[in-house]
Structures are given as C-alpha cells and as structure tokens.
N, C-alpha and C. Protein backbone atom coordinates (compact mmCIF):
# COMPACT_ATOMS: atom_id res chain seq x y z
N UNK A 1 -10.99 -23.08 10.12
CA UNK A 1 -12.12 -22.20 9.89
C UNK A 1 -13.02 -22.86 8.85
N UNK A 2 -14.28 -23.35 9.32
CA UNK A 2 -15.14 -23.78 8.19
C UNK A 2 -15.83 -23.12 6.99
N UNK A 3 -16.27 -23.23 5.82
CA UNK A 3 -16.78 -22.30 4.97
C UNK A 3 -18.04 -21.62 5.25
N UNK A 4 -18.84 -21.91 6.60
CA UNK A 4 -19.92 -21.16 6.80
C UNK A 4 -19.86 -20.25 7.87
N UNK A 5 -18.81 -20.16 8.43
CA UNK A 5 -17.95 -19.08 9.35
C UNK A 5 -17.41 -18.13 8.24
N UNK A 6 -16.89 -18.83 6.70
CA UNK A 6 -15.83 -17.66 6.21
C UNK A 6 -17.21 -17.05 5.33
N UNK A 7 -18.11 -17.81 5.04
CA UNK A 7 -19.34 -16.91 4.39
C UNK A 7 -19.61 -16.04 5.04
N UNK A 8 -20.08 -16.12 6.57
CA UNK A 8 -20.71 -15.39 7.14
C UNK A 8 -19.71 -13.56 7.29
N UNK A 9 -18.82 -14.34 7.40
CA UNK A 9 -17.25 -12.86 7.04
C UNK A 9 -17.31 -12.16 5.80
N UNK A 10 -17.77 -12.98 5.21
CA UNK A 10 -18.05 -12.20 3.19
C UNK A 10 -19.20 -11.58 3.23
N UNK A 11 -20.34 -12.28 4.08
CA UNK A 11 -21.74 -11.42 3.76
C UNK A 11 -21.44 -10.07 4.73
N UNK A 12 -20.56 -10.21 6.11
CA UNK A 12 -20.55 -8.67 6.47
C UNK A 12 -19.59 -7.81 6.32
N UNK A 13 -18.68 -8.43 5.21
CA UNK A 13 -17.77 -7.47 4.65
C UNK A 13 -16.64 -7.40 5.81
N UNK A 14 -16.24 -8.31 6.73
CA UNK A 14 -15.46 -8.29 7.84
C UNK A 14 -14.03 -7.92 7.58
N UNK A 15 -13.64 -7.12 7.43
CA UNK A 15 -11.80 -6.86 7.39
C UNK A 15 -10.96 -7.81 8.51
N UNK A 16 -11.44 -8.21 9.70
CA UNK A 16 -10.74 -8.77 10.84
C UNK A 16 -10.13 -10.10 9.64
N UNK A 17 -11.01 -10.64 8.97
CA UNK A 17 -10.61 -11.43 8.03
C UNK A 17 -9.92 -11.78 6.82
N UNK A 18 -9.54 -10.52 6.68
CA UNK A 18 -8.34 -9.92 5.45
C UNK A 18 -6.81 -10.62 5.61
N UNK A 19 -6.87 -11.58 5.05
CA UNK A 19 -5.36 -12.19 5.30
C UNK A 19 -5.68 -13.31 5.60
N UNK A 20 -6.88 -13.78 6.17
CA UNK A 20 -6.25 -15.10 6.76
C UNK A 20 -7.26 -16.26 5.72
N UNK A 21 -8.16 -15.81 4.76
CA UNK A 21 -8.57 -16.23 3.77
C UNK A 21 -9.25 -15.26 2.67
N UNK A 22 -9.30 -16.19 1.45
CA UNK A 22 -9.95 -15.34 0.61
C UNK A 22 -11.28 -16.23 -0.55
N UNK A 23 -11.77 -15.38 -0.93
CA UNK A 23 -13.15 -15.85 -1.77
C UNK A 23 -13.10 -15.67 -3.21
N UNK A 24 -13.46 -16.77 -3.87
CA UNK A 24 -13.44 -16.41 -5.37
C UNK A 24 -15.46 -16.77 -5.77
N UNK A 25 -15.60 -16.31 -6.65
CA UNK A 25 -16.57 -15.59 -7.35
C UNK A 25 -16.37 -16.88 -8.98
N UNK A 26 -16.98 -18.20 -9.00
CA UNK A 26 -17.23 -18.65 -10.39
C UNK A 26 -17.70 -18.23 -11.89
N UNK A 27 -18.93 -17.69 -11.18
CA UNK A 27 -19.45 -16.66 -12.25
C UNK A 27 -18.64 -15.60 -12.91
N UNK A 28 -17.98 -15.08 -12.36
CA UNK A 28 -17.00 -14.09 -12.27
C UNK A 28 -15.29 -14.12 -12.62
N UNK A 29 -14.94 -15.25 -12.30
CA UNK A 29 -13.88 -15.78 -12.40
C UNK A 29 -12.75 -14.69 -11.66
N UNK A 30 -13.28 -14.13 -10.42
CA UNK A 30 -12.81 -12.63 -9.64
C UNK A 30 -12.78 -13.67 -8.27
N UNK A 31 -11.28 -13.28 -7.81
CA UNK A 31 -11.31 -13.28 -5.70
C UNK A 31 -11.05 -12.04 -5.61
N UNK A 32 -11.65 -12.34 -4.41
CA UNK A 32 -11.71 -10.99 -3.05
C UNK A 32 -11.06 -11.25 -1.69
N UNK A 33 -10.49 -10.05 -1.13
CA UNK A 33 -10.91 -10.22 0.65
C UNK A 33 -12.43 -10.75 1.06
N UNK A 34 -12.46 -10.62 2.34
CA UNK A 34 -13.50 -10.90 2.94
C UNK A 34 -14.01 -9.35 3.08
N UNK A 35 -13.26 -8.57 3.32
CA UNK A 35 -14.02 -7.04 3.13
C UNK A 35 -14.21 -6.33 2.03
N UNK A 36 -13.84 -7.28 1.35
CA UNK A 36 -14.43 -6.08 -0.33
C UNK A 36 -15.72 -5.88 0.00
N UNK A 37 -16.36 -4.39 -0.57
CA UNK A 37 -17.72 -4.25 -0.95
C UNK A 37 -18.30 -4.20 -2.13
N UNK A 38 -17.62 -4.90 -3.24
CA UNK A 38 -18.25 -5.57 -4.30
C UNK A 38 -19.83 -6.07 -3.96
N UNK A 39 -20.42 -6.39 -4.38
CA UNK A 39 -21.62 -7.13 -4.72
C UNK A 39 -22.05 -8.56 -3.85
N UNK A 40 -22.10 -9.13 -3.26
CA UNK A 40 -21.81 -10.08 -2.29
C UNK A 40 -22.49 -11.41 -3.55
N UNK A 41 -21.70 -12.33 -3.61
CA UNK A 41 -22.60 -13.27 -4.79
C UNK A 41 -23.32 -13.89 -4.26
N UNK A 42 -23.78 -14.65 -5.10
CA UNK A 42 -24.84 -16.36 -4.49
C UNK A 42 -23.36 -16.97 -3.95
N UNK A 43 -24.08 -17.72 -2.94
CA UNK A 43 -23.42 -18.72 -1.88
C UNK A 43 -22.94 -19.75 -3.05
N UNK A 44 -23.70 -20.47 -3.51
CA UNK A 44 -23.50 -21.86 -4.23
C UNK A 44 -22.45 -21.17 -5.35
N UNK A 45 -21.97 -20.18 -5.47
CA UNK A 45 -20.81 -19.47 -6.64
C UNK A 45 -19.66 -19.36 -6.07
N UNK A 46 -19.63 -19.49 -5.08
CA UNK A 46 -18.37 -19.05 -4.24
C UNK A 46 -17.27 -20.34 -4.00
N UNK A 47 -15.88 -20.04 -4.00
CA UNK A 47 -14.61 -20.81 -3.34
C UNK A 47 -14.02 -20.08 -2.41
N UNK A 48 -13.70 -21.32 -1.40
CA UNK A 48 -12.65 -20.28 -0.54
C UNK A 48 -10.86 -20.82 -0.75
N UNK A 49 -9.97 -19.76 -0.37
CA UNK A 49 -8.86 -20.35 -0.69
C UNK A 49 -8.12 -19.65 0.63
N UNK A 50 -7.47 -20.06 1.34
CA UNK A 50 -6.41 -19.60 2.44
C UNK A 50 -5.12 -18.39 1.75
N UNK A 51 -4.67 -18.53 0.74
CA UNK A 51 -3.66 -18.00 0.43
C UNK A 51 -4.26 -17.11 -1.45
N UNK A 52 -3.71 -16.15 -1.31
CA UNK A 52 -4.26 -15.06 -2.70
C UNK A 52 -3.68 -16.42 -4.25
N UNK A 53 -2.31 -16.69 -3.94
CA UNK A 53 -1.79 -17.30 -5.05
C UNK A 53 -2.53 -18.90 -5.40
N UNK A 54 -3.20 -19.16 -4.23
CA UNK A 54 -4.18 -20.50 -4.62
C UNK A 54 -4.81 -19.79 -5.80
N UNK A 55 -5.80 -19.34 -5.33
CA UNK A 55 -6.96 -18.98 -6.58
C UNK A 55 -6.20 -18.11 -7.44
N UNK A 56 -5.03 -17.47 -7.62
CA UNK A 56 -4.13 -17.40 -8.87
C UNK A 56 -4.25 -18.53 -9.82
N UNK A 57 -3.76 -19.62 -8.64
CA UNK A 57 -3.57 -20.76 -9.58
C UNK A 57 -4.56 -21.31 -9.94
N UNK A 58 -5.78 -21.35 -9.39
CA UNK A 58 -6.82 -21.76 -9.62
C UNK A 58 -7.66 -21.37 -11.16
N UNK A 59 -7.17 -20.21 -11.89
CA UNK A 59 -7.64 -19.24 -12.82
C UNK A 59 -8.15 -18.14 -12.41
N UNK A 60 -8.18 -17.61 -11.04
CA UNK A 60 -9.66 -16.44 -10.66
C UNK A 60 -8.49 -15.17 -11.06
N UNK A 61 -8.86 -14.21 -11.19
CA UNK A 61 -8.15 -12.99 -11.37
C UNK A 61 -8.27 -11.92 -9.80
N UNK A 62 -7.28 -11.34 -10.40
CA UNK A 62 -7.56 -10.77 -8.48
C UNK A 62 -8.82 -9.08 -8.80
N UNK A 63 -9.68 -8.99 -7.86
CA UNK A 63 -10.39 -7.89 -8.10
C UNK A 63 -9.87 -6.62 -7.60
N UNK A 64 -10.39 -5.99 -8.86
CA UNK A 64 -9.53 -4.65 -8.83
C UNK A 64 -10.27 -3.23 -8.34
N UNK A 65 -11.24 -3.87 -6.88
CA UNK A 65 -11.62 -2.75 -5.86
C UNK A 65 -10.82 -3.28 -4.67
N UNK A 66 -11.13 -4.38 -4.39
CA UNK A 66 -10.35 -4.89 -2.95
C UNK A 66 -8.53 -5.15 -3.08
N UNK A 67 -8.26 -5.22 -3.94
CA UNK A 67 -6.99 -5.77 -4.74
C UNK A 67 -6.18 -6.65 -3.82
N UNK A 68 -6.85 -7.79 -4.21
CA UNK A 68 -6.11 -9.16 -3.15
C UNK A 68 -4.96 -9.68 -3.35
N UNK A 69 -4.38 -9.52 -4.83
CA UNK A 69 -3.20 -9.50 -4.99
C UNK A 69 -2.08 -9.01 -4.65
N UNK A 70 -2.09 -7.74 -4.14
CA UNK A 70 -1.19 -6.82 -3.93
C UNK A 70 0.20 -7.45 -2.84
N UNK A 71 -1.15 -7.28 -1.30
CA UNK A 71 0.54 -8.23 -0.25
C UNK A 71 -0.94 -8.55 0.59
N UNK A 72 -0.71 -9.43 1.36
CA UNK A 72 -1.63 -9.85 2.73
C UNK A 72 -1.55 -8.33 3.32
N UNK A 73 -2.46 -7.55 4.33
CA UNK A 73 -2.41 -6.88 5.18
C UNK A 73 -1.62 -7.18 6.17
N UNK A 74 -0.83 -6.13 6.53
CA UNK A 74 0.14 -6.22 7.39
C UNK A 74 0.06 -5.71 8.89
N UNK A 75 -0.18 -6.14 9.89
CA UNK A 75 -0.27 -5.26 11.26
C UNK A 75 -0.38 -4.62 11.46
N UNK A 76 -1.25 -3.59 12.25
CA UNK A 76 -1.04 -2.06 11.90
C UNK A 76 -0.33 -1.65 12.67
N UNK A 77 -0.04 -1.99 13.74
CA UNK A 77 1.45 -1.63 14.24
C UNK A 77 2.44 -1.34 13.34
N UNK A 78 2.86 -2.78 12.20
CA UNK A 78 4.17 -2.69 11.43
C UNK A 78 3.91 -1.27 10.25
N UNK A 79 2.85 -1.06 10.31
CA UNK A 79 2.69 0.15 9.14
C UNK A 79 2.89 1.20 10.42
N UNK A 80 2.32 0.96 11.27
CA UNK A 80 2.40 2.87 11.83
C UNK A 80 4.30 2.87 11.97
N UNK A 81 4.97 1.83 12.84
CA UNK A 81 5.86 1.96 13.06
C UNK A 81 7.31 1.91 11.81
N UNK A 82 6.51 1.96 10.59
CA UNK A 82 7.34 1.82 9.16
C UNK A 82 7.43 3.17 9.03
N UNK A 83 5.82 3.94 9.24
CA UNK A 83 5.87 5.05 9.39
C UNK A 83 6.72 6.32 9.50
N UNK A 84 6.48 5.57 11.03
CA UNK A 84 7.33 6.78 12.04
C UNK A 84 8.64 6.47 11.81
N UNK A 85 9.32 5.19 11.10
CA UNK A 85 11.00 5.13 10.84
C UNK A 85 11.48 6.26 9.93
N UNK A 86 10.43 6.39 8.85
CA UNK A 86 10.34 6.93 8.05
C UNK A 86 10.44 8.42 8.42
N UNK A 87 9.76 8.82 8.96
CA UNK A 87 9.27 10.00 9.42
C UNK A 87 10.67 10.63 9.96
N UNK A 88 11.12 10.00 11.31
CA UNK A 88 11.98 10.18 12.09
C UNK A 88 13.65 10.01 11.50
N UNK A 89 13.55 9.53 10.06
CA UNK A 89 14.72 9.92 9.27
C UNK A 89 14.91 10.72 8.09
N UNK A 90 13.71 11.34 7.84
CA UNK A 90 13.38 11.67 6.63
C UNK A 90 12.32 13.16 6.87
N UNK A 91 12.60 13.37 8.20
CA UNK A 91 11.66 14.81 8.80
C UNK A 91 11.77 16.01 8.22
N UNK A 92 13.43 16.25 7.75
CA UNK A 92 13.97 17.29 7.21
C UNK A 92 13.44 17.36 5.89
N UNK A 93 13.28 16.17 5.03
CA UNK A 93 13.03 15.82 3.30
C UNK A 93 11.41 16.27 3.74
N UNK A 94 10.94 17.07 2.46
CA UNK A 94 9.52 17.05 1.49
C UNK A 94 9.03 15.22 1.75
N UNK A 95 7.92 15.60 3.02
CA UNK A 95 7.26 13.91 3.35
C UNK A 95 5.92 14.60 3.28
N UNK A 96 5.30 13.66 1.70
CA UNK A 96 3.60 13.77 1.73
C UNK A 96 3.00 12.74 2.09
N UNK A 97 2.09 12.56 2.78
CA UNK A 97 1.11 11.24 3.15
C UNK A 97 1.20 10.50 1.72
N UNK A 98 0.82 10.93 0.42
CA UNK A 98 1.58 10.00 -1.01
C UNK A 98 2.38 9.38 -0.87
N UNK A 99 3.41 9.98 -0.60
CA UNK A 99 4.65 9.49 -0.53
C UNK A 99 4.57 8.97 0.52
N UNK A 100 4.67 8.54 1.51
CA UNK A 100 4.71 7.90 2.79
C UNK A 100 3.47 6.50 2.32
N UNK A 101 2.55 6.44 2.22
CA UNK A 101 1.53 5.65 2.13
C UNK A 101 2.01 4.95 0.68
N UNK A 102 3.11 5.18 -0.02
CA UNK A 102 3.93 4.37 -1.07
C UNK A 102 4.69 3.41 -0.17
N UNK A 103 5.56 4.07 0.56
CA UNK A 103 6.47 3.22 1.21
C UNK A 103 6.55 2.38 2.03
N UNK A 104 4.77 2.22 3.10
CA UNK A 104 4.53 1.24 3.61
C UNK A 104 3.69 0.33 2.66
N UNK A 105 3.25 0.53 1.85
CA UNK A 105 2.47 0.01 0.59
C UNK A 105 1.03 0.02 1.73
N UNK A 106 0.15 0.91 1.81
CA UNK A 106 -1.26 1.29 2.35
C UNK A 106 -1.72 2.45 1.09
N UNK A 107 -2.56 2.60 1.72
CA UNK A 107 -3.69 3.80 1.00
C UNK A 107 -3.70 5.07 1.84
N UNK A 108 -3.39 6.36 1.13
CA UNK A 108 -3.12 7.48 2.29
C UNK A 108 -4.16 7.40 3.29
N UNK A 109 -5.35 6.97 2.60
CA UNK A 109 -6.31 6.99 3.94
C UNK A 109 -6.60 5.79 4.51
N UNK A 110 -6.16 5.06 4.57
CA UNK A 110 -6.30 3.82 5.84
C UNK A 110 -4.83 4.25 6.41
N UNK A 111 -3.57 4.73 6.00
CA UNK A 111 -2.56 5.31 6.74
C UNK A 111 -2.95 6.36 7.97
N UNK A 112 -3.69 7.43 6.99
CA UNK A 112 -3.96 8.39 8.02
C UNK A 112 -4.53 8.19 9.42
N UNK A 113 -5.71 7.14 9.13
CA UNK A 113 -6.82 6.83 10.01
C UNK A 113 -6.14 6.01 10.99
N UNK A 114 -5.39 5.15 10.42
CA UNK A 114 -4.45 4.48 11.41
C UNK A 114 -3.59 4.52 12.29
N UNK A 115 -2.65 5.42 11.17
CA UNK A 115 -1.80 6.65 12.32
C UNK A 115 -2.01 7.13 13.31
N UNK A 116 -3.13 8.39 13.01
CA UNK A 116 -4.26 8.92 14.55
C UNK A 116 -4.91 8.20 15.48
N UNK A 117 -5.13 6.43 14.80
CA UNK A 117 -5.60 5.97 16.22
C UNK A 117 -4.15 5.21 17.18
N UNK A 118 -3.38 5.26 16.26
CA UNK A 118 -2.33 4.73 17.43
C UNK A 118 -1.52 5.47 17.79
N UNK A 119 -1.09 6.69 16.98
CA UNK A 119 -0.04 7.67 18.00
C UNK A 119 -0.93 8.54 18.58
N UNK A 120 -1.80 8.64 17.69
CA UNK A 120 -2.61 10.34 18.64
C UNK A 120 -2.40 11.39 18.10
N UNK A 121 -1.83 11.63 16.32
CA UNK A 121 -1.31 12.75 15.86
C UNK A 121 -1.42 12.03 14.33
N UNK A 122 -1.84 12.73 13.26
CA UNK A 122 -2.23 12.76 11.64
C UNK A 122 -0.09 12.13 11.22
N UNK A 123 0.13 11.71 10.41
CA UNK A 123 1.54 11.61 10.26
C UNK A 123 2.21 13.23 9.56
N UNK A 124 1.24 14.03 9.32
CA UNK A 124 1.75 15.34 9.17
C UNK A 124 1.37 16.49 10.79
N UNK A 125 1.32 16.14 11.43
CA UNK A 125 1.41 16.57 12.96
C UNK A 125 2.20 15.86 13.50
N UNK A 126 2.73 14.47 13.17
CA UNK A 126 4.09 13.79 13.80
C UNK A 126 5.37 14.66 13.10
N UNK A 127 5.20 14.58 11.85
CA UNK A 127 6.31 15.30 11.24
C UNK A 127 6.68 16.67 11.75
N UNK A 128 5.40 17.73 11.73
CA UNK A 128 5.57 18.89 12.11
C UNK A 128 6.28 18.79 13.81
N UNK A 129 5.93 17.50 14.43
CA UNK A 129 6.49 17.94 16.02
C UNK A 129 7.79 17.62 15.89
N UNK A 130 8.09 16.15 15.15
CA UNK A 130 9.60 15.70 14.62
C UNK A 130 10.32 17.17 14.46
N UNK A 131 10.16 18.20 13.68
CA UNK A 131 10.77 18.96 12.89
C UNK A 131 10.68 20.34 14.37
N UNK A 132 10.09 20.66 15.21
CA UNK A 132 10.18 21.57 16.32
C UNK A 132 10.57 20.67 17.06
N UNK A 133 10.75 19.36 17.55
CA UNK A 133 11.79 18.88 18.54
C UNK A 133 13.15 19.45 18.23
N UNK A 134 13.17 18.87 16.68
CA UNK A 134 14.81 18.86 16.15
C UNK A 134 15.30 20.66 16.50
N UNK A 135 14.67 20.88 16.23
CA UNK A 135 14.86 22.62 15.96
C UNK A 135 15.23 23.26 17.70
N UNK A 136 14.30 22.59 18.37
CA UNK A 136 14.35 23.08 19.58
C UNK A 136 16.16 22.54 20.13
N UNK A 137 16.12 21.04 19.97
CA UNK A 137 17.42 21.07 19.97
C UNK A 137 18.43 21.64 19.65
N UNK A 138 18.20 22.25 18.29
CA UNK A 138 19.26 23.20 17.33
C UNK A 138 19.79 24.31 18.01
N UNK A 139 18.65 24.89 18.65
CA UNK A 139 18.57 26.52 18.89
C UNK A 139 19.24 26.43 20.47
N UNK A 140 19.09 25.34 21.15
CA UNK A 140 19.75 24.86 22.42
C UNK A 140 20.96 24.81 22.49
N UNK A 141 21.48 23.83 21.47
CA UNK A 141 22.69 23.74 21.13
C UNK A 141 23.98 23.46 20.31
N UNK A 142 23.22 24.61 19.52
CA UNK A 142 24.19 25.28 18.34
C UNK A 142 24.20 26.14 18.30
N UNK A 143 25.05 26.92 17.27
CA UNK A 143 25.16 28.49 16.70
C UNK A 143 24.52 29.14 15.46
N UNK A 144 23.96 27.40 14.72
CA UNK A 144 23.23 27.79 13.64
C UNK A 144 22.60 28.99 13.69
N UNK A 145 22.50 29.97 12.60
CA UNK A 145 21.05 30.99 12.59
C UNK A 145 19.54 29.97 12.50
N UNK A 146 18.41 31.42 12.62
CA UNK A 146 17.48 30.96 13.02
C UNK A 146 17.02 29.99 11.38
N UNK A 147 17.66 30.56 10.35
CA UNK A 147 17.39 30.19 9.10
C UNK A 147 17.84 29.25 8.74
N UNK A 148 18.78 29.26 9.05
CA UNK A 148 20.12 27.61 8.94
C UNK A 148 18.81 26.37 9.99
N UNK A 149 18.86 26.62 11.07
CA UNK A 149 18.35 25.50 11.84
C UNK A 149 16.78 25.60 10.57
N UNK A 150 15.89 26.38 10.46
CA UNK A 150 14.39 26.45 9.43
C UNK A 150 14.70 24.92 8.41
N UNK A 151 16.26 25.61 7.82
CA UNK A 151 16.28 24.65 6.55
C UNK A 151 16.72 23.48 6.74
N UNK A 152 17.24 23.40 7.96
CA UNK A 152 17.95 21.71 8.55
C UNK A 152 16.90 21.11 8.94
N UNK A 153 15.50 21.49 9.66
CA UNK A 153 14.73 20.68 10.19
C UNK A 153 13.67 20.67 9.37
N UNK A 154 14.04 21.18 7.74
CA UNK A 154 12.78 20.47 6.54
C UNK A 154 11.86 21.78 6.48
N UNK A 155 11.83 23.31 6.68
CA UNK A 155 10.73 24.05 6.78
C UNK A 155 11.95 24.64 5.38
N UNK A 156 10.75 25.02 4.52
CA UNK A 156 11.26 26.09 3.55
C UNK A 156 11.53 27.74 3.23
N UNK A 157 10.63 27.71 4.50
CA UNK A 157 10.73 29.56 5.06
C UNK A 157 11.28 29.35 6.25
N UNK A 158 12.05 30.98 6.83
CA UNK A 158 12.08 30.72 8.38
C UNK A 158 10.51 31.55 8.70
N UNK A 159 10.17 32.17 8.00
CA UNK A 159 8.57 32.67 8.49
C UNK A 159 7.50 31.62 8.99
N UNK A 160 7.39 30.83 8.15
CA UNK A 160 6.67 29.50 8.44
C UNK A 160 7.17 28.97 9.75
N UNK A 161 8.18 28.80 9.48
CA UNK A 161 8.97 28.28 10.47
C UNK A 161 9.10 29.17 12.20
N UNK A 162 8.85 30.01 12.44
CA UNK A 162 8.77 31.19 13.18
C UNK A 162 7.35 31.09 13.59
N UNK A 163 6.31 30.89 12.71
CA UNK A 163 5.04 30.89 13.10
C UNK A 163 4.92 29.41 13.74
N UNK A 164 4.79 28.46 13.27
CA UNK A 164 4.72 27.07 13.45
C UNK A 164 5.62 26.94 15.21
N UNK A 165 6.38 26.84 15.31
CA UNK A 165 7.32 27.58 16.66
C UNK A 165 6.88 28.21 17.58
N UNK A 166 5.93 29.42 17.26
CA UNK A 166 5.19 30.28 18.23
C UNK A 166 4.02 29.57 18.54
N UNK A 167 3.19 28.57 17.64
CA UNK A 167 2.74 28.13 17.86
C UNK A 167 2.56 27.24 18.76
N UNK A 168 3.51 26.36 18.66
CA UNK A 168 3.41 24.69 19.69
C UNK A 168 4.11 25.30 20.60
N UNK A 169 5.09 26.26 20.63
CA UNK A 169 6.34 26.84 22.17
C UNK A 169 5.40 27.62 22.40
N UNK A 170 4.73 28.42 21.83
CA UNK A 170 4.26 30.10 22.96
C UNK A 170 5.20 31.47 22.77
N UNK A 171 6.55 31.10 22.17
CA UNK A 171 7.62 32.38 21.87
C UNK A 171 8.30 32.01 20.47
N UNK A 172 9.20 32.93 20.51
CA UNK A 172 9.51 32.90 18.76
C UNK A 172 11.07 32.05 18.70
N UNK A 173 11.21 31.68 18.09
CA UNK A 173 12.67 30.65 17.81
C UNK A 173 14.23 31.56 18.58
N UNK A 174 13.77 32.92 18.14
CA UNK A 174 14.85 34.00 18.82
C UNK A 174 15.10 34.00 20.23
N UNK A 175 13.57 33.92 20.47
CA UNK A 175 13.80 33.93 22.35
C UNK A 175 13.40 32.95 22.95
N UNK A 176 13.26 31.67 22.32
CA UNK A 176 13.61 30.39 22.72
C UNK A 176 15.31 30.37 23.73
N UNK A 177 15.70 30.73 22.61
CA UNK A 177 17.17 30.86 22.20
C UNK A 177 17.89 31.57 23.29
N UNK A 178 17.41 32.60 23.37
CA UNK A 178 17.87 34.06 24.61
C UNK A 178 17.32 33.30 25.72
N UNK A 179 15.84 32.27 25.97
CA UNK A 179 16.34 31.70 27.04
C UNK A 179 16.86 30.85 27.74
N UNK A 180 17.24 30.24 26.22
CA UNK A 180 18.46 29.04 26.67
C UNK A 180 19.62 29.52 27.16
N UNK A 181 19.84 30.43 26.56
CA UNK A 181 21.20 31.04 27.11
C UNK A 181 21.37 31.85 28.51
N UNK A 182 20.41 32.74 28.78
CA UNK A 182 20.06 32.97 29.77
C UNK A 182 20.32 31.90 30.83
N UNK A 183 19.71 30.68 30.68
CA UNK A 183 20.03 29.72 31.56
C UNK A 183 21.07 29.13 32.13
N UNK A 184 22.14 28.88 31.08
CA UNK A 184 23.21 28.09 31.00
C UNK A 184 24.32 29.62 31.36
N UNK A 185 23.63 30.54 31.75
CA UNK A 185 25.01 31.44 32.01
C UNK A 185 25.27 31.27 33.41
C-alpha cells in the first residue's frame, strides 16, 4: 500500500483501514487510525507505520479519541460471535451491554450497531429470546414452578417474566404448560 493511497484513507476518515496501518502526526508527536476524526494534519507532517507498536517505538504517543493502542480491530464476526458465547452461557446472570462490550473489548455502541446488523436482534433482544427459549424448554420439560423456571432463566420477577412470555408466545407461562401437557397425554 503506497503512502498516497494511505493519505487518501486519513483525509476520509476510512475505518475499512483500521488495522492494517496507522498515521502519526510530527507536530503532534500523536498516531491515529485511519478513521479517527481528529483534525486531519498537513500532509508534509505525517508518518505512516503498519503496526501501532512501530510508532510506539518511534516516540508518537497513541491518541486518546481514536485509541490506537488499545488491540487492532478485530472482525466483526469474532466480536458478534464472542458475543453470543457470552450471551448463550451467561443468559441466566445480570448481562448489560457494559458489561458485555468489556468482554469483547468494543464500545457498547459499535457492539450494539454491530450486533443488529448481523444477527437481526440488539444483544438485549438476543438475551431476552435466549432466556424464553430456555424457559420454554423448562415449562416443557420439567416440574419446576413457574417461579423456579423465572429465576433459572435470569428474570428477577415471575411478573416480568409472565409478561415478557405473553409477549413473544401469545399465552401465559401457565398455559404454555397445560398445553404441553395436554399434548403428551
């Protein structure tokens, strides 16, 4: 990649370019991504470096809007699907987009935005369906009460839990239940 291809990525703030080089700032003694929206410098001020720890070594400091230091951007596949590991073991536990957007190391909102474009659901509408699959299973086939299964699949009320239920099913967790059984007689 030549330096007037990676300029032209700095003057439009290109993210496609996040990872695979980065820009330091002389005047400044600051690198960036190629998508920071810092200030765009003079051309003749600028270095480019392939890797964040070059211009470490170089003296530049890493800037602390784009924060190039942190890790390279990672796939967004490998974040949604860090995600949903997460999600899908941890459905029952108190999961806030905070907390979740810690553990793939993102920003709740490039998580969120990301999430919805590749599953099709906010990661708190994955959770909420995670937690009425599980439940639906419960009430299928177990003896748990309706309160026991509430607190196994992460809801802190069974009211909540009862509403949320009527919601995505159409009937209440009780006669889910009456027509599972109904069935299997």
């Amino acid at each position: 990649m030549n330096e007037d291809f990676m300029w032209e990525a700095v003057e439009r703030c290109d993210s496609k370019y996040d990872g695979l080089f980065f820009y330091a700032v002389k005047t400044t003694n600051i690198f960036c991504r190629p998508s920071c929206k810092s200030r765009t410098p003079d051309r003749k001020n600028v270095l480019f470096f392939k890797m964040s720890r070059e211009a470490i070594n170089h003296g530049f400091r890493p800037c602390k809007r784009c924060r190039p230091d942190l890790h390279e951007l990672p796939d967004e596949r490998e974040v949604v699907a860090g995600a949903r590991d997460i999600i899908e073991k941890e459905y029952s536990s108190p999961i806030t987009l905070e907390k979740l957007s810690k553990e793939v190391g993102m920003s709740k909102y490039y998580l969120q935005r990301t999430f919805k474009e590749k599953v099709g659901l906010t990661p708190n509408q994955y959770i909420a369906r995670m937690r009425l699959t599980k439940s639906k299973e419960l009430l299928k086939e177990s003896s748990l009460s309706i309160l026991q299964i509430a607190y196994e699949v992460g809801y802190r009320s069974s009211s909540h839990f009862n509403v949320m239920f009527r919601q995505h099913y159409g009937c209440s967790p009780t006669d889910y239940r009456k027509i599972c059984h109904r069935e299997n007689i």
